[in-house]
C-alpha atoms as a PDB file:
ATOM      1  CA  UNK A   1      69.927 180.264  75.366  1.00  0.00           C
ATOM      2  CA  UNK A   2      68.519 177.555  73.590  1.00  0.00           C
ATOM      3  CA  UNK A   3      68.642 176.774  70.095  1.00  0.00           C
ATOM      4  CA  UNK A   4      66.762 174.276  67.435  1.00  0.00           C
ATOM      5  CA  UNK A   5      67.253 173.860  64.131  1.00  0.00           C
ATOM      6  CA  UNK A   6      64.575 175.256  61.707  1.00  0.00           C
ATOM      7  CA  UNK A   7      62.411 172.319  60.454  1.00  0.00           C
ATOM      8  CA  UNK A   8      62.411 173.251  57.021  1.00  0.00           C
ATOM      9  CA  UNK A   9      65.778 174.939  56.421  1.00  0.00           C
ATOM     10  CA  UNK A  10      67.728 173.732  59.060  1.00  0.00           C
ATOM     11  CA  UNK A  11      68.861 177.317  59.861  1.00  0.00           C
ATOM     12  CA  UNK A  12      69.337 177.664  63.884  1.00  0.00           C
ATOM     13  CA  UNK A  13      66.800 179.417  65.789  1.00  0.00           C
ATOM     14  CA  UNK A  14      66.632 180.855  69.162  1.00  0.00           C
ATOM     15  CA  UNK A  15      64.141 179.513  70.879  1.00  0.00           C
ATOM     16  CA  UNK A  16      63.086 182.655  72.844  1.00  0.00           C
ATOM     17  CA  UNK A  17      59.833 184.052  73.312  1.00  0.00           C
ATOM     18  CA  UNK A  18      60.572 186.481  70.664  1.00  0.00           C
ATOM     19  CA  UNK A  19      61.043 184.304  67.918  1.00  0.00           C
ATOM     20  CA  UNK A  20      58.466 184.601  65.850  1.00  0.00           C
ATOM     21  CA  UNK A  21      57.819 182.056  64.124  1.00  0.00           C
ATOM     22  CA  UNK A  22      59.666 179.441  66.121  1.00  0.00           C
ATOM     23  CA  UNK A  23      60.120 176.526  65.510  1.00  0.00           C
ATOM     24  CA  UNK A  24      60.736 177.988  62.207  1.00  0.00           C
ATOM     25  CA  UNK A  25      63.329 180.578  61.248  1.00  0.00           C
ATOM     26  CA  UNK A  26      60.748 182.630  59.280  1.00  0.00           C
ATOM     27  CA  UNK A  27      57.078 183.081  58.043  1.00  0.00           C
ATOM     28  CA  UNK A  28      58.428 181.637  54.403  1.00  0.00           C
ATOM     29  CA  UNK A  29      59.294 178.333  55.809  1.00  0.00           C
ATOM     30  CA  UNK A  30      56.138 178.522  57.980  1.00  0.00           C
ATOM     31  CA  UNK A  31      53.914 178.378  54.856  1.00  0.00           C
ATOM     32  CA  UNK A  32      56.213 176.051  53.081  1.00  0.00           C
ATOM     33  CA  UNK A  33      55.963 173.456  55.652  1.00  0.00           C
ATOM     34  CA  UNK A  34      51.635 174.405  56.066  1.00  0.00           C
ATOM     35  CA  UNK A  35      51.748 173.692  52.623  1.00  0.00           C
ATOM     36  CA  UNK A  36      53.071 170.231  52.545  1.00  0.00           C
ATOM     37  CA  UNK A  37      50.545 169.074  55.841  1.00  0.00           C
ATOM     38  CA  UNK A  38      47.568 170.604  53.461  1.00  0.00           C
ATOM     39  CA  UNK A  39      49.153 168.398  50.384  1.00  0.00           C
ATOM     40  CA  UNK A  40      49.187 165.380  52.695  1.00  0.00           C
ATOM     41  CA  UNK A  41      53.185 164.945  52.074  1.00  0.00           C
ATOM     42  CA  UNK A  42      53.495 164.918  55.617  1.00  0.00           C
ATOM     43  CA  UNK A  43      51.455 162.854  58.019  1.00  0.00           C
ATOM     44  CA  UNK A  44      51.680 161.372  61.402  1.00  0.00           C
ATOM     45  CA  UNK A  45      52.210 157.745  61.367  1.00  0.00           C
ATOM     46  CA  UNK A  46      49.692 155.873  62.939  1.00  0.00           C
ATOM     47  CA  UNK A  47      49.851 152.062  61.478  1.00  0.00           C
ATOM     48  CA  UNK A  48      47.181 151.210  59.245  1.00  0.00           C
ATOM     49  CA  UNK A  49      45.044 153.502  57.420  1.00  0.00           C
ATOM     50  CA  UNK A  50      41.784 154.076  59.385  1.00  0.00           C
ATOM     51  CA  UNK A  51      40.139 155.669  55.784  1.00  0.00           C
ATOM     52  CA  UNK A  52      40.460 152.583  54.300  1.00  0.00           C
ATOM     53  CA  UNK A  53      39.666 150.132  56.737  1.00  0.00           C
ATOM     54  CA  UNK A  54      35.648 149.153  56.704  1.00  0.00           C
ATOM     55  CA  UNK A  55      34.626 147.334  59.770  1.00  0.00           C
ATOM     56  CA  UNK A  56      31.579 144.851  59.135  1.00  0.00           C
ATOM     57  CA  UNK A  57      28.757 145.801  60.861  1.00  0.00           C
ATOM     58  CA  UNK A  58      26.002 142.786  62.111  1.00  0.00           C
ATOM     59  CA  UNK A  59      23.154 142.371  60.486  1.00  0.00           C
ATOM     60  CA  UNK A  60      20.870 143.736  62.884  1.00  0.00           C
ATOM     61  CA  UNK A  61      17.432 144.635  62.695  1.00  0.00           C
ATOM     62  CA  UNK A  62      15.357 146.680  64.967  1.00  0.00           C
ATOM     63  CA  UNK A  63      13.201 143.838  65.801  1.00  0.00           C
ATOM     64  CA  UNK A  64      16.472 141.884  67.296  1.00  0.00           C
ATOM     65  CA  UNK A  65      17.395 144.905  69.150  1.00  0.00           C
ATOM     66  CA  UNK A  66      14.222 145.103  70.755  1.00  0.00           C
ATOM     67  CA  UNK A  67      14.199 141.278  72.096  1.00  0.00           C
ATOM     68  CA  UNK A  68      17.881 141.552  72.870  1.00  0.00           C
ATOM     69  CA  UNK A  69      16.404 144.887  74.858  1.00  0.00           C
ATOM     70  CA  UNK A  70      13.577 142.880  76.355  1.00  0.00           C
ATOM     71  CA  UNK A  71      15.895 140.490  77.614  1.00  0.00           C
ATOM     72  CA  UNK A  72      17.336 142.784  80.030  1.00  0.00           C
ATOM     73  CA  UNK A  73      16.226 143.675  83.482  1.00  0.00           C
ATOM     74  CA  UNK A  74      14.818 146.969  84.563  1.00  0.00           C
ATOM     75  CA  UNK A  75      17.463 147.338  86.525  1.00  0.00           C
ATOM     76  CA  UNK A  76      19.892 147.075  84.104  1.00  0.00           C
ATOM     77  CA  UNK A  77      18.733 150.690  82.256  1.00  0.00           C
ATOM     78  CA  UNK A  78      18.802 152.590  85.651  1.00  0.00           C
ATOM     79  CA  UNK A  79      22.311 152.136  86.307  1.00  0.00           C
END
C-alpha cells in the first residue's frame, strides 16, 4: 500500500481509493491549503509575471492593414 505525506500536515496518508480527501489527510487541511491558493500565498512558478508585463503593440491603422492586405495575392486567403 502506498503512502504520501499530507501536504499540509505532513500526517501519512494511504493513498487508496478510499481516502477521501487524498492527497490530504482530512477535509480541514483541504480548506486550509484552498485557502492559501485563493490568498495567492501559493502559486506555480512560471518566470516572469505575465500581469505585469505590457507588450507594445504597432501603431497600426486600418488603412495600413488594408494596403498590407492588398498586397497579398488571392491565393494567399484561400489557403
Amino acid at each position: 500500500m502506498t503512502s504520501v505525506n499530507c501536504p499540509q500536515c505532513k500526517k501519512p496518508v494511504e493513498w487508496i481509493e478510499t481516502s477521501q480527501y487524498r492527497p490530504f489527510c482530512s477535509k480541514n487541511c483541504q480548506l486550509i491549503d484552498l485557502g492559501e491558493w485563493a490568498n495567492e500565498e501559493k502559486s506555480i512558478p512560471c518566470g516572469a509575471n505575465k500581469d505585469q508585463q505590457t507588450t507594445k503593440l504597432p501603431d497600426i491603422d486600418i488603412e495600413d492593414i488594408e494596403a498590407m492586405l492588398s498586397e497579398r495575392s488571392e491565393d494567399f486567403f484561400k489557403e
